[in-house]
C-alpha atoms as a PDB file:
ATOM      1  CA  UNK A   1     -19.440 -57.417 -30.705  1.00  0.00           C
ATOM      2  CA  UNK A   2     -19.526 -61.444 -30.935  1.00  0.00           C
ATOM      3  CA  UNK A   3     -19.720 -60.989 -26.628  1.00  0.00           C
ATOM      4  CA  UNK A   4     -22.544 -58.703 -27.016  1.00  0.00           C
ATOM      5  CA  UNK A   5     -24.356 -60.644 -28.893  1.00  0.00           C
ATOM      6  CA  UNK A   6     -24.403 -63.783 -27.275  1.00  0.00           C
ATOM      7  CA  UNK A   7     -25.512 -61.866 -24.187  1.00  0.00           C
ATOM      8  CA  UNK A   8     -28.632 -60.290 -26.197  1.00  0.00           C
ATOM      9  CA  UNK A   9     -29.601 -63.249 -27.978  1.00  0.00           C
ATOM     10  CA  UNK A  10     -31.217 -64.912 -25.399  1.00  0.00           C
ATOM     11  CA  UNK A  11     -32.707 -62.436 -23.422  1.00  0.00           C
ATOM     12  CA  UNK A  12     -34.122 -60.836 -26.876  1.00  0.00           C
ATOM     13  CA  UNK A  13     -35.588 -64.745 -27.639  1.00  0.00           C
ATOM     14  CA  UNK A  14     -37.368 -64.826 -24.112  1.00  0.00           C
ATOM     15  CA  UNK A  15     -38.496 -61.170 -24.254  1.00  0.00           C
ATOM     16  CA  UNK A  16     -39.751 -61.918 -28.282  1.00  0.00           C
ATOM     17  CA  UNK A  17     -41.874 -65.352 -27.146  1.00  0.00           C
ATOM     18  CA  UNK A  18     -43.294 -63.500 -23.635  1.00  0.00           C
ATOM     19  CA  UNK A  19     -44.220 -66.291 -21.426  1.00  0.00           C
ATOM     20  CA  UNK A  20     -47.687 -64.795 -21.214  1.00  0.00           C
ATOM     21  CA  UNK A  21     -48.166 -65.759 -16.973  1.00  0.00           C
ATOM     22  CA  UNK A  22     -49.652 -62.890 -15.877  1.00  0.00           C
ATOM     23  CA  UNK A  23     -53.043 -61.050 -16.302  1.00  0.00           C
ATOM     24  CA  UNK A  24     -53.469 -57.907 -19.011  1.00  0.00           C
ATOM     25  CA  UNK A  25     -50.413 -58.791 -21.326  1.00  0.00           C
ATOM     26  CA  UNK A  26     -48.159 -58.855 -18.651  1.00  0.00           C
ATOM     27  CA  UNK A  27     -45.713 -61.614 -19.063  1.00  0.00           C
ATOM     28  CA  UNK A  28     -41.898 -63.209 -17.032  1.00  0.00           C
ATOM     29  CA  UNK A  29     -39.097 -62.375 -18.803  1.00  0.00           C
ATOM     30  CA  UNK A  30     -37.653 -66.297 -18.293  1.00  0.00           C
ATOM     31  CA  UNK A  31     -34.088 -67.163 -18.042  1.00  0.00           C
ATOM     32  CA  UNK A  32     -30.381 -65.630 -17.963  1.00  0.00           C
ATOM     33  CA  UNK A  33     -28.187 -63.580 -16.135  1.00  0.00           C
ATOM     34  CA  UNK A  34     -29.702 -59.942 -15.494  1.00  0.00           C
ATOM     35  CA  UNK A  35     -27.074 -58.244 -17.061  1.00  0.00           C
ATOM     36  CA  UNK A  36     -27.085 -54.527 -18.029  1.00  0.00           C
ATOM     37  CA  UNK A  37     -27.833 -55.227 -21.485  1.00  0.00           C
ATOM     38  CA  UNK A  38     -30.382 -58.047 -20.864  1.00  0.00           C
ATOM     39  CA  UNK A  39     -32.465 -55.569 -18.656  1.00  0.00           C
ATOM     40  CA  UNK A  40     -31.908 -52.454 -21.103  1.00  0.00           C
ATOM     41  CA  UNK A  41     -33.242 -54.744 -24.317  1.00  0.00           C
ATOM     42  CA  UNK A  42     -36.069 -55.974 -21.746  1.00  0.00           C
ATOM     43  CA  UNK A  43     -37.088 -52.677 -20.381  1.00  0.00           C
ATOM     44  CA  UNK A  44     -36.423 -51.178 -24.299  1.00  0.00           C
ATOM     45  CA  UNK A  45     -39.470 -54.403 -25.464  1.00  0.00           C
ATOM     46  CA  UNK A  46     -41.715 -53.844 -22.510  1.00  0.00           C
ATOM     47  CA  UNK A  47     -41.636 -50.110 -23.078  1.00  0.00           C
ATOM     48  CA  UNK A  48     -42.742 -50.710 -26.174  1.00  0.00           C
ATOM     49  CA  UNK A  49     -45.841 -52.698 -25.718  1.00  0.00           C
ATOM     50  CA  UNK A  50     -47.364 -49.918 -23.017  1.00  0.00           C
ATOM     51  CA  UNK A  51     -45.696 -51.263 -19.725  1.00  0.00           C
ATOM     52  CA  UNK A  52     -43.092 -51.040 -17.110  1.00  0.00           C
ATOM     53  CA  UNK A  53     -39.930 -53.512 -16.039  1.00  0.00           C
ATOM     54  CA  UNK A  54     -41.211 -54.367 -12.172  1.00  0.00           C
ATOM     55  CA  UNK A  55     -38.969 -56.599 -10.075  1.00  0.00           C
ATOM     56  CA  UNK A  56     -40.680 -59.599  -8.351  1.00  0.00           C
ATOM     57  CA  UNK A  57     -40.921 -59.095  -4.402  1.00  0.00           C
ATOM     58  CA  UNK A  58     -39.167 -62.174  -3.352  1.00  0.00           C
ATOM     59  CA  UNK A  59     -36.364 -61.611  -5.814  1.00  0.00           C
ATOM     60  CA  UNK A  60     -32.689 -60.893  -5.749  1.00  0.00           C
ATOM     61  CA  UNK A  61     -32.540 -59.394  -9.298  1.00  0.00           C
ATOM     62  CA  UNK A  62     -29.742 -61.232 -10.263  1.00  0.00           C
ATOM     63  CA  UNK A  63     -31.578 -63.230 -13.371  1.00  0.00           C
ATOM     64  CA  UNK A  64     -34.631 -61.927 -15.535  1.00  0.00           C
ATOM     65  CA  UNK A  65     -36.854 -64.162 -13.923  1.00  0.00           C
ATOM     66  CA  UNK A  66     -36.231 -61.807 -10.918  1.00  0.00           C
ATOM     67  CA  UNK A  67     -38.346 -59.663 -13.128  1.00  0.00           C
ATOM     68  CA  UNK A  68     -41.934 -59.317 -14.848  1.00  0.00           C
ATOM     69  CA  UNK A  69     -43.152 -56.816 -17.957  1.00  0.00           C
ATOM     70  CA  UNK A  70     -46.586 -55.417 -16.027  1.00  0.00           C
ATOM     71  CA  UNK A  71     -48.868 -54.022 -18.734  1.00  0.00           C
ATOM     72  CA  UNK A  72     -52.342 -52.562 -18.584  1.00  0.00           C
ATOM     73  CA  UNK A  73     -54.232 -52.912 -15.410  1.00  0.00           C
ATOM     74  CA  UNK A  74     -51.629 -55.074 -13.843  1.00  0.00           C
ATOM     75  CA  UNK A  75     -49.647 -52.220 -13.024  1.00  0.00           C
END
């Protein structure tokens, strides 16, 4: 539980602030490993506010940055 945690926290503090980049409420997710349970609590938020886990063209989806939350007209 204590390993599960420490993986969410941060990715659930990133996803919580938004980094607000992009157009429409679209925003990075910012920092840490792209773990399955990073990108299920990301994808779980995003959902939430009306939009869609995309990942970034040039990425190698290895770290949330690799990915945005595109809401709105963005999409």
């Amino acid at each position: 539980m204590r390993a599960l945690m420490s993986t969410l926290a941060p990715a659930a503090a990133v996803i919580l602030t938004g980094c607000g980049s992009l157009q429409n409420g679209s925003y990075e997710l910012g920092q840490g490993v792209a773990s399955y349970d990073a990108l299920k609590a990301a994808t779980d938020t995003c959902k939430a506010g009306g939009g869609a886990l995309r990942p970034r063209a040039t990425s190698d989806g290895r770290n949330l940055a690799d990915y945005d939350c595109v809401i709105g007209k963005a999409r």
